[in-house]
Protein backbone atom coordinates (compact mmCIF):
# COMPACT_ATOMS: atom_id res chain seq x y z
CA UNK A 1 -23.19 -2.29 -10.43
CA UNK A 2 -19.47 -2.54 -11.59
CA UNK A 3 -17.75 -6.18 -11.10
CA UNK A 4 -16.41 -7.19 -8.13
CA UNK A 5 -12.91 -5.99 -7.33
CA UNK A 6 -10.73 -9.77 -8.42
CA UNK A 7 -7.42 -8.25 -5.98
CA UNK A 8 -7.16 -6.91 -2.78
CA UNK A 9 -6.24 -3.73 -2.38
CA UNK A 10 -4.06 -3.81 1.00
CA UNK A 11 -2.26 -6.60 -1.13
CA UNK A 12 -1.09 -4.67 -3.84
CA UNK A 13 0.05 -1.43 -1.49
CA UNK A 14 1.56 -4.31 0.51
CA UNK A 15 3.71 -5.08 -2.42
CA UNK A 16 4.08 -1.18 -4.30
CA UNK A 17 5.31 -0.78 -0.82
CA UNK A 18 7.80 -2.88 -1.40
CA UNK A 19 9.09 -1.42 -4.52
CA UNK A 20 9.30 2.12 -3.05
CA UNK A 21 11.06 1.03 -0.28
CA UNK A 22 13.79 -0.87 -2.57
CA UNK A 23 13.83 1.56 -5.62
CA UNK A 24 12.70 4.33 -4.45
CA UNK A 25 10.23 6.52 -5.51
CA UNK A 26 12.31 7.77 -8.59
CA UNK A 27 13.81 4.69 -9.74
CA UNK A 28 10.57 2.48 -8.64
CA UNK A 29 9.22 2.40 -12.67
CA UNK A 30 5.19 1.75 -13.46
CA UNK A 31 6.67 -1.68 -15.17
CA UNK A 32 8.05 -2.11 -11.72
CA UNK A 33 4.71 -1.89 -9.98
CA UNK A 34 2.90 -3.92 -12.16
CA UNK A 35 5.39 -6.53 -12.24
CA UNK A 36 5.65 -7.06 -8.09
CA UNK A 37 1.85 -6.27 -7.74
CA UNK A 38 0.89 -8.56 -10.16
CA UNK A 39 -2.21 -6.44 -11.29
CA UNK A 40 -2.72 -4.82 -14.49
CA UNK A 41 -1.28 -1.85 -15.49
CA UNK A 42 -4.87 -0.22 -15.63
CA UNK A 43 -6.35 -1.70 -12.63
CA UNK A 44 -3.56 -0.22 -11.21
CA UNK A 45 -4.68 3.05 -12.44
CA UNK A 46 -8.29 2.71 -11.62
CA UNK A 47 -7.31 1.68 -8.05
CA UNK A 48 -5.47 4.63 -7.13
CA UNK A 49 -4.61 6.69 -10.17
CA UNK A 50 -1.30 7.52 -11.76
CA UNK A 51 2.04 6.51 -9.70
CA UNK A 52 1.87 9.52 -7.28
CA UNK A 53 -1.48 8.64 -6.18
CA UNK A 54 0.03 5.20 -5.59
CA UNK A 55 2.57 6.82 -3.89
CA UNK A 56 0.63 8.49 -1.53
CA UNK A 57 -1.88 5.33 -0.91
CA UNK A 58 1.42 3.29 0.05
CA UNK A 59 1.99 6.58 2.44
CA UNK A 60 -1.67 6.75 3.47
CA UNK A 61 -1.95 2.87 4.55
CA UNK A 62 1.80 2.90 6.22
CA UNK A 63 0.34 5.77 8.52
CA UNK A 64 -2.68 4.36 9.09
CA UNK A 65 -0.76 0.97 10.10
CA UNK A 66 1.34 2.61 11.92
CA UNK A 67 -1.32 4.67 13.85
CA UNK A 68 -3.41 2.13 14.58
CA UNK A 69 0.10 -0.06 16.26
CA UNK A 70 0.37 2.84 18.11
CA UNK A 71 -3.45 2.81 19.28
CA UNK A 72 -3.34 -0.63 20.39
CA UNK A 73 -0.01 -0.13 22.80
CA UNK A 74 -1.81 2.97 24.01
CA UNK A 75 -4.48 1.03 25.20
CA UNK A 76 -3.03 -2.05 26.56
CA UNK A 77 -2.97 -2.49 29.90
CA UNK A 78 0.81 -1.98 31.71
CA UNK A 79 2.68 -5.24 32.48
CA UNK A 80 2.40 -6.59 35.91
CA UNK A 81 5.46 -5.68 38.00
């Protein structure tokens, strides 16, 4: 059994997040991400792989967020009138 995982993931796509959004994908470098996610560069790596795969686990949890907003209005029940 590996050791335990010492960040959160949500945390750091919370914050690589943050860096696409004000960069952009082009301009956001792998310093960049390292620097506001406050992980190491190969943690960063083994956690989702090289930048694109960051990319697209930013993408992945934004949808999923997003979804699952979406979900929850679905279901609620309609305001009294």
């Amino acid at each position: 059994m590996g050791r335990p995982q010492a960040f959160q993931r949500d945390e750091m796509l919370d914050q690589a997040m943050h860096v696409f959004w004000d960069n952009g994908y082009e301009a956001a470098s792998v310093q960049d991400l390292v620097d506001a996610t406050a992980v190491h560069r190969g943690t960063c790596y083994h956690a989702s792989g090289p930048q694109p795969g960051l990319f697209d686990a930013v993408l992945e949890r934004c949808l999923s967020a997003s979804t699952g907003a979406r979900a929850g209005v679905a279901a609620a029940p309609p305001p009294p009138r």
